[in-house]
Protein backbone atom coordinates (compact mmCIF):
# COMPACT_ATOMS: atom_id res chain seq x y z
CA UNK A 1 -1.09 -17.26 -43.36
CA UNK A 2 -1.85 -19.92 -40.86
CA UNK A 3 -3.07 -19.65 -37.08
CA UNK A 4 0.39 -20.99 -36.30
CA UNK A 5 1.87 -17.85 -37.51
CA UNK A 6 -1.13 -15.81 -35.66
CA UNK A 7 0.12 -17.56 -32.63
CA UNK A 8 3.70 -17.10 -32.54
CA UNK A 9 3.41 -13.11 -33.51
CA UNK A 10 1.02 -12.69 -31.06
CA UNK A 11 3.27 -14.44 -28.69
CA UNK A 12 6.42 -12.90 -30.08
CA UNK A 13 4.29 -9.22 -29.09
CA UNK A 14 4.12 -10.36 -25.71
CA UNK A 15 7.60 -11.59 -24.79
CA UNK A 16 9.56 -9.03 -27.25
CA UNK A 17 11.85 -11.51 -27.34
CA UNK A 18 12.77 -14.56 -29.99
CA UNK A 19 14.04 -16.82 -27.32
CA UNK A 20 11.12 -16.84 -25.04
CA UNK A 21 8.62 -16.83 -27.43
CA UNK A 22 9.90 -19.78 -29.09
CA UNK A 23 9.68 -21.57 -25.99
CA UNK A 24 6.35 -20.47 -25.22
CA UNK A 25 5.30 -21.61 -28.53
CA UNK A 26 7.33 -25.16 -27.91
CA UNK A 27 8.85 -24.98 -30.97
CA UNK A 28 12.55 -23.89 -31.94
CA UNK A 29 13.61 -20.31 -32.18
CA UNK A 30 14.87 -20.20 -35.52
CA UNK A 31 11.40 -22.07 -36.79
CA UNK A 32 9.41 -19.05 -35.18
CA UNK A 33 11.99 -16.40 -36.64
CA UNK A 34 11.40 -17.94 -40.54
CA UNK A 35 7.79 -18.19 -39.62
CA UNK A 36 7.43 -14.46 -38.66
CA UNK A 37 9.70 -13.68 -41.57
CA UNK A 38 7.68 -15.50 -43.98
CA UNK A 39 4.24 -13.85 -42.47
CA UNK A 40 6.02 -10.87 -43.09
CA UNK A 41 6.81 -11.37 -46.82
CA UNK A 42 3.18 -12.36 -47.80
CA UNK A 43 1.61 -9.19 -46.03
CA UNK A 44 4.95 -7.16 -47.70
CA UNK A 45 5.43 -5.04 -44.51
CA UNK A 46 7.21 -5.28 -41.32
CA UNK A 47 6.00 -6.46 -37.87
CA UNK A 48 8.85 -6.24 -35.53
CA UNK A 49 11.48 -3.93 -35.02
CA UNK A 50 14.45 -6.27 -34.15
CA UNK A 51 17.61 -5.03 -31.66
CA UNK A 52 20.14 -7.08 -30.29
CA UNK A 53 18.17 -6.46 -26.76
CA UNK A 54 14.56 -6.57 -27.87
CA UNK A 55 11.63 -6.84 -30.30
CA UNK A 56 8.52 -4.54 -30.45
CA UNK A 57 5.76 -4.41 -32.92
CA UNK A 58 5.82 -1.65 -35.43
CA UNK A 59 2.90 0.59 -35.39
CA UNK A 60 1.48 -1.47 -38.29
CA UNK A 61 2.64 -4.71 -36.49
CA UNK A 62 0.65 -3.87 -33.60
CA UNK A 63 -2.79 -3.46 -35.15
CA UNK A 64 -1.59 -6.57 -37.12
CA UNK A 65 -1.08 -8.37 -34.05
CA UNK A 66 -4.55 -7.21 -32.19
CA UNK A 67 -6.13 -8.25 -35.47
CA UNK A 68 -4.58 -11.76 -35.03
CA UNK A 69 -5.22 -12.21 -31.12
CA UNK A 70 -9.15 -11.68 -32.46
CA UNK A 71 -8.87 -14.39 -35.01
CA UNK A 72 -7.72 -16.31 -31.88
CA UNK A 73 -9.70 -16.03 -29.79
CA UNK A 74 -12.65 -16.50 -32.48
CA UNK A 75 -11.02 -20.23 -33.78
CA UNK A 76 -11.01 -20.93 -29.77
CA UNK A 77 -15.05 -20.23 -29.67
CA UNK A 78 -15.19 -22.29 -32.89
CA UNK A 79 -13.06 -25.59 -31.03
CA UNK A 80 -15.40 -24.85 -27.87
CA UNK A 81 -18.79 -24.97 -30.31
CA UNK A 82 -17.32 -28.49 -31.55
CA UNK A 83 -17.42 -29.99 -28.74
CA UNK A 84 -20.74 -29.17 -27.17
CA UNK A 85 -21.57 -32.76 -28.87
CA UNK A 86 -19.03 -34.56 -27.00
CA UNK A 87 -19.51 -35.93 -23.38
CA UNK A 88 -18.82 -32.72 -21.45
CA UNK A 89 -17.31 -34.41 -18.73
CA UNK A 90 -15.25 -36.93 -20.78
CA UNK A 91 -12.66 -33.84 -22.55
CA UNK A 92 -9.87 -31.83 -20.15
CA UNK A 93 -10.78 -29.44 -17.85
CA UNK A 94 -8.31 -26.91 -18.10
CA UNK A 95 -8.15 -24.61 -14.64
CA UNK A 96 -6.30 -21.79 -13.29
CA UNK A 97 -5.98 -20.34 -9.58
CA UNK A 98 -4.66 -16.93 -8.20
CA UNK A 99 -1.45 -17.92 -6.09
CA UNK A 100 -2.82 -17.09 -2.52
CA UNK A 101 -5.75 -19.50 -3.56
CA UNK A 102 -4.29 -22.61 -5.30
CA UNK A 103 -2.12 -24.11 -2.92
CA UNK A 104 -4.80 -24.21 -0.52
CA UNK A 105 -8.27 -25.10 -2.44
CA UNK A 106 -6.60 -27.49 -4.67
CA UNK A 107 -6.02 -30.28 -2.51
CA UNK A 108 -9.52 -29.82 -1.30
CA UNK A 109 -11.44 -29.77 -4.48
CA UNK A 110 -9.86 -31.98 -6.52
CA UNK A 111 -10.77 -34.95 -4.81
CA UNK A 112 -14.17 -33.67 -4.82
CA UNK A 113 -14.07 -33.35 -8.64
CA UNK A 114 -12.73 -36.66 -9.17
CA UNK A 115 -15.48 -38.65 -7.29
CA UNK A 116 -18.64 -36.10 -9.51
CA UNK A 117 -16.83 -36.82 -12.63
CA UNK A 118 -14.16 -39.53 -12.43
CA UNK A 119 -13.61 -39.58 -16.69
CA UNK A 120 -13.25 -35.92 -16.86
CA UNK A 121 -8.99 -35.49 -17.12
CA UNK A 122 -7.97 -32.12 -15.07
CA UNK A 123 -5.51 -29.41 -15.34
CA UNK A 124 -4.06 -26.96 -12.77
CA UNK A 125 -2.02 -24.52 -12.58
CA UNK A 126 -1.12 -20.88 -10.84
CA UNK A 127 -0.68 -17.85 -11.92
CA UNK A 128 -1.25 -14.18 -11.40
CA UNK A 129 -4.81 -12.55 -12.06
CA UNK A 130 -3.37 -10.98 -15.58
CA UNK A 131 -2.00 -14.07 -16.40
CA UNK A 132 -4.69 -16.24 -15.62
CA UNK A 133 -7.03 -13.65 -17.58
CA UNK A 134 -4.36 -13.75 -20.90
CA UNK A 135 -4.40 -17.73 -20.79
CA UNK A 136 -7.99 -17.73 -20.17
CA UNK A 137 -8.71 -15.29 -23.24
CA UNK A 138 -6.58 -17.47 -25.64
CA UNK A 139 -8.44 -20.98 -24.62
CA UNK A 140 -5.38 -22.13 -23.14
CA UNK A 141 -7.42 -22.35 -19.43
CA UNK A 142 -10.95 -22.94 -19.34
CA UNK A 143 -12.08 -21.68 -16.24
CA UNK A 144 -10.19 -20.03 -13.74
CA UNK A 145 -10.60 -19.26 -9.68
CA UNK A 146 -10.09 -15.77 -8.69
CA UNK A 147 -11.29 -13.23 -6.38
CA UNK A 148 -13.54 -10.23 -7.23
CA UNK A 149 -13.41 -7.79 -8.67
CA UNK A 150 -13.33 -9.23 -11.82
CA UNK A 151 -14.33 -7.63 -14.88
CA UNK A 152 -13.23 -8.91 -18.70
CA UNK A 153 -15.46 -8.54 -21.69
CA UNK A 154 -17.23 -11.92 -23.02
CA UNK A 155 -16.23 -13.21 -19.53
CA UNK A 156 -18.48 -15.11 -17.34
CA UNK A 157 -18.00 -14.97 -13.61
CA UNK A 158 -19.48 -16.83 -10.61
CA UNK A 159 -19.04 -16.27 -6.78
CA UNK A 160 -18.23 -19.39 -4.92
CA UNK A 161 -17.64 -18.07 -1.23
CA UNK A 162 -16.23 -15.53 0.87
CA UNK A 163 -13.05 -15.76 2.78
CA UNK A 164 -12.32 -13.60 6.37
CA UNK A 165 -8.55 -12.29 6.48
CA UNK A 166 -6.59 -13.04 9.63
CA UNK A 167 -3.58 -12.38 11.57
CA UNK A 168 -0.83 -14.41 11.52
CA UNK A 169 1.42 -14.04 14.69
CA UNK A 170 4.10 -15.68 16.99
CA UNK A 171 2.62 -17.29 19.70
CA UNK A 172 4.70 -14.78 22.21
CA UNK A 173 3.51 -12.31 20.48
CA UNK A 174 1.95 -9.23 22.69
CA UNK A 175 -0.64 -9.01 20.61
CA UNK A 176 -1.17 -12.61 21.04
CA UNK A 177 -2.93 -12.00 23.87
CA UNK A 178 -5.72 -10.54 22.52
CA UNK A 179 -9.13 -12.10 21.47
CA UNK A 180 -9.05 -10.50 18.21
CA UNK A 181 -6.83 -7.44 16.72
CA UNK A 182 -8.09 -4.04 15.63
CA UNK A 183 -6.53 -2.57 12.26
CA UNK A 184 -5.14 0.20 14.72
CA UNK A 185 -3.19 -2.76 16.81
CA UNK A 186 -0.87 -3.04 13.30
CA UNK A 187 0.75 0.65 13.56
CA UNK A 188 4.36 0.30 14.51
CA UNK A 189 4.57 -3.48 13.87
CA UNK A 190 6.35 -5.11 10.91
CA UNK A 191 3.79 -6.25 8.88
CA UNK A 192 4.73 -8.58 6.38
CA UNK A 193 3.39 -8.88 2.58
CA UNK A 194 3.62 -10.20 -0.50
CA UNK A 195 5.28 -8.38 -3.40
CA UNK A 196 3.68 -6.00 -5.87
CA UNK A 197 1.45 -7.86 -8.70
CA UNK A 198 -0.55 -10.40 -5.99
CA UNK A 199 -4.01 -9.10 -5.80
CA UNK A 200 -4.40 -9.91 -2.21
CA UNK A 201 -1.64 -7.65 -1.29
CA UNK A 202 -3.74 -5.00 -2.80
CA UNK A 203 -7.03 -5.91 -0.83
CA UNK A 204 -4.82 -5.92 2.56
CA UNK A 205 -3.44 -2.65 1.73
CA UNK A 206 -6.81 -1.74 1.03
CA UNK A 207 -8.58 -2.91 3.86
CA UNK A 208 -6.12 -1.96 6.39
CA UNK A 209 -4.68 1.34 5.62
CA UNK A 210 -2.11 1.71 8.91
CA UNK A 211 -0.71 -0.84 6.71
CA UNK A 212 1.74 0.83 3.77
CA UNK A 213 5.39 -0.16 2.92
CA UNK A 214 7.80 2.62 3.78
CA UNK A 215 9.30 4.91 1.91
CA UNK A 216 12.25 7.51 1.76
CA UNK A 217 9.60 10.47 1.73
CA UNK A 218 7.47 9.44 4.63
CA UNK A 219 9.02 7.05 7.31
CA UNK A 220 6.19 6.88 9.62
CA UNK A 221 4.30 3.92 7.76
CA UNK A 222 4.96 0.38 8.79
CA UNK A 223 8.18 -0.61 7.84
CA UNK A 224 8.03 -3.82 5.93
CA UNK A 225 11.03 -6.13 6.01
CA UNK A 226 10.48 -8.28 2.88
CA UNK A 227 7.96 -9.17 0.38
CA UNK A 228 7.78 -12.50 0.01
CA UNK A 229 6.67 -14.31 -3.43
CA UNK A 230 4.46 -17.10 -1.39
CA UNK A 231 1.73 -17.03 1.77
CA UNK A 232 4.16 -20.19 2.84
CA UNK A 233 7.59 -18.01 2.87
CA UNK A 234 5.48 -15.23 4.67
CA UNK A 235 4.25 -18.61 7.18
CA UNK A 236 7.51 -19.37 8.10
CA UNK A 237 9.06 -15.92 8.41
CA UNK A 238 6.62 -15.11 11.01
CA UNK A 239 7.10 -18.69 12.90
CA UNK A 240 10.70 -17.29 12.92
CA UNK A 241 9.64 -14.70 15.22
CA UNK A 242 10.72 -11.38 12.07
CA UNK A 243 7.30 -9.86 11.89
CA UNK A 244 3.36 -10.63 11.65
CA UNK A 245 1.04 -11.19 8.67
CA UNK A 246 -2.22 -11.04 7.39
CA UNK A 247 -3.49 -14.09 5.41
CA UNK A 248 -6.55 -15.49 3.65
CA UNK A 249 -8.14 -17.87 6.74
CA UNK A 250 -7.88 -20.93 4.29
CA UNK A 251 -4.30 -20.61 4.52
CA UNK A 252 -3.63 -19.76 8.08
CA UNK A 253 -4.35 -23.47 9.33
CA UNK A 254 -0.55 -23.75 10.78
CA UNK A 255 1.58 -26.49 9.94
CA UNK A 256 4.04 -25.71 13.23
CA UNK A 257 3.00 -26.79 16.58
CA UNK A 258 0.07 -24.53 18.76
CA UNK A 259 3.01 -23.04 21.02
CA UNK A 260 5.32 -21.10 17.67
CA UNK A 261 2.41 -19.65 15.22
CA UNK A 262 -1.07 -18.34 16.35
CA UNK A 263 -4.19 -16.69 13.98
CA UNK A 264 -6.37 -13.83 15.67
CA UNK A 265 -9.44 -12.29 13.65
CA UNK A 266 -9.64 -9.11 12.19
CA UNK A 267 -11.61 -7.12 14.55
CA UNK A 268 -12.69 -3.58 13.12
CA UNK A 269 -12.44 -4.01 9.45
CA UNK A 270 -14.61 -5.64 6.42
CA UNK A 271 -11.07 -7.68 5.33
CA UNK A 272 -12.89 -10.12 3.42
CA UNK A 273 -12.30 -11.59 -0.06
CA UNK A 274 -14.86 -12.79 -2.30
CA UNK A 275 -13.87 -16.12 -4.19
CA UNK A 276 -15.07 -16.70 -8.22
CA UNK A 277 -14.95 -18.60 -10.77
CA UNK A 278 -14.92 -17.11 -14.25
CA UNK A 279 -15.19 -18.31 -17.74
CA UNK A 280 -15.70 -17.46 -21.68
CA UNK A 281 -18.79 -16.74 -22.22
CA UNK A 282 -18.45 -18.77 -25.24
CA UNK A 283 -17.14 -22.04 -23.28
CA UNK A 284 -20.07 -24.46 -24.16
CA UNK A 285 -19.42 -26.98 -21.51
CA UNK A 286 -21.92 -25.74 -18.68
CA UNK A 287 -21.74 -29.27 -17.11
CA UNK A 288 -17.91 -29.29 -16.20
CA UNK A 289 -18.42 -25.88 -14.87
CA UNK A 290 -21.33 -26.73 -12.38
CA UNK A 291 -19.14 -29.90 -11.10
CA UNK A 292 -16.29 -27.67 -10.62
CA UNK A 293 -18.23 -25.35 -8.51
CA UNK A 294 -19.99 -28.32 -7.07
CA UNK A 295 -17.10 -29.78 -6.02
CA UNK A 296 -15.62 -26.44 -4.67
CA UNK A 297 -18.42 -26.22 -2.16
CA UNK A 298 -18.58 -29.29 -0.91
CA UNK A 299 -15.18 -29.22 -0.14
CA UNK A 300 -15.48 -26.46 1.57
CA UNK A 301 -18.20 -27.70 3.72
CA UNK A 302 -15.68 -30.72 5.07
C-alpha cells in the first residue's frame, strides 16, 4: 500500500462519493476507483459499500480508514521535521481564515508579511472552522486564523486580538439615533444573520439572546428574513433598507456613503470575539509563525 492510496480512501470516507473525491484528490475518477480496488485486494476485505447514490465505509473500512488518516498525519510531522534545516522563511506558508475574518484581515496583513519576509511564498484561503481544522490536521494548511474557542488535540493556538461586535443599520434607522444600542433595542427588529455552520453566527446568538430565528412553535422571536452566506451580502441587504445586523467591527467600515449605512456599539453586552492563530504542534517552523503574528499586529495597529 502506498500513502496515495491512504489518501484517496481517506478522502473517498469523507465525500462518500467517487466523483468528488477524485477531484479532491486531482486525479481521475476511475484512477481512484482501481486504486481503492487494488488497496482492497491486498488487505482481502472490503472498504466501501458502493450504491448508485453513495459510498460509506464498512465497519472494517472505517477503522481502516482512521488507521490511515493517523499514518497521515504522522508522514506530515515527518515532511515538517525535514525541513526544520531549510530557511524557514524561504518554503510556503500555507494559511487558512474563518470567512467573517479573511476578507477583512487579509488585505491588511499580507502586505505586512511581505515586507518581514519578502522570500517566504504565501497561501490563503477561507473556509469554515471544521474545515480549516480537517485541512489543518492533514498538513494541507499550516497555520490557520480563527476565533476562540478552539480546542484540537496536538494543536497549538495563539491569541492575536480581540474584536467588539457592532450594529449595522440604515442611516434612517430609529435606532440610528442612538449613541449606542442595548441588546433589548433588537426585540421586534429583523435582525439579519448568517446561515447555520459560521461560528460567528453562533457567538451573536450567544451573546445576544433577544436574538433567535423564528420558528413554527414559538413566533415571538425575531423574525429573520434571510441568512446570508457572506458579512458583504448581509452589508448590502441592510444598505437596502430590509433589516439590521450585527458584525465583527473590522468589517463594518462601510463602503456606501455616511448618509445610507451607519455602525452603533453594543451597549449592554460582552459581544466580543477573541482572534487566534493555531497550529500543529508538530509544525517546526516557529519563525514563519512569529512573522505571521507579527505582521497581524502591526497591521492592526495602522
Amino acid at each position: 500500500m502506498t500513502l496515495t492510496e491512504l489518501r484517496y480512501i481517506v478522502t473517498l470516507s469523507q465525500e462518500q462519493h467517487f466523483g468528488r473525491a477524485a477531484e479532491r484528490c486531482h486525479v481521475s475518477q476511475p484512477t481512484l476507483s482501481v486504486a481503492v480496488k487494488k488497496l482492497e485486494d491486498e488487505l482481502d476485505i472490503a472498504l466501501f459499500e458502493r450504491s448508485k447514490t453513495r459510498v460509506s465505509p464498512t465497519p472494517m473500512g472505517e477503522q481502516v480508514v482512521a488507521q490511515a488518516q493517523k499514518v497521515l498525519e504522522e508522514a506530515s510531522a515527518i515532511k515538517d521535521i525535514a525541513s526544520i534545516g531549510k530557511d524557514q522563511l524561504g518554503s510556503p506558508l500555507k494559511v487558512g481564515a474563518i470567512f467573517t475574518i479573511g476578507p477583512y484581515l487579509f488585505p491588511e496583513f499580507i502586505p505586512e508579511l511581505q515586507a518581514l519576509a519578502p522570500k517566504m511564498p504565501l497561501y490563503v484561503e477561507e473556509g469554515f472552522t471544521a474545515t480549516l481544522r480537517q485541512r489543518l490536521r492533514k498538513g494541507e494548511l499550516d497555520v490557520i486564523i480563527v476565533a476562540l474557542p478552539f480546542t484540537e488535540a496536538d494543536v497549538v493556538t495563539q491569541k492575536l486580538y480581540e474584536e467588539p461586535f457592532v450594529v449595522s443599520l440604515p442611516a434612517k434607522h430609529p435606532l440610528a439615533n442612538k449613541e449606542s444600542i442595548a441588546s433589548s433595542d433588537l426585540a421586534g427588529e429583523n435582525v439579519l444573520l448568517l446561515g447555520p455552520g459560521h461560528c460567528f453566527r453562533d457567538q451573536i446568538l450567544e451573546a445576544c439572546p433577544n436574538i433567535q430565528t423564528a420558528s413554527a412553535d414559538d413566533p415571538s422571536p425575531i423574525r429573520t428574513a434571510t441568512e446570508g452566506s457572506s458579512l458583504e451580502t448581509l452589508r448590502h441587504m441592510v444598505a437596502s433598507g430590509i433589516g439590521i445586523t450585527i458584525l465583527p467591527e473590522s468589517a463594518a467600515t462601510s463602503r456606501y456613503e455616511s448618509n445610507s449605512l451607519i455602525t452603533r456599539p453594543l451597549a449592554d453586552t460582552q459581544a466580543t470575539r477573541t482572534v487566534a492563530l493555531a497550529w500543529r504542534a508538530s509544525f517546526p517552523r516557529h519563525k514563519a509563525i512569529d512573522v505571521l503574528r507579527e505582521a497581524i499586529i502591526k497591521s492592526r495597529k495602522v
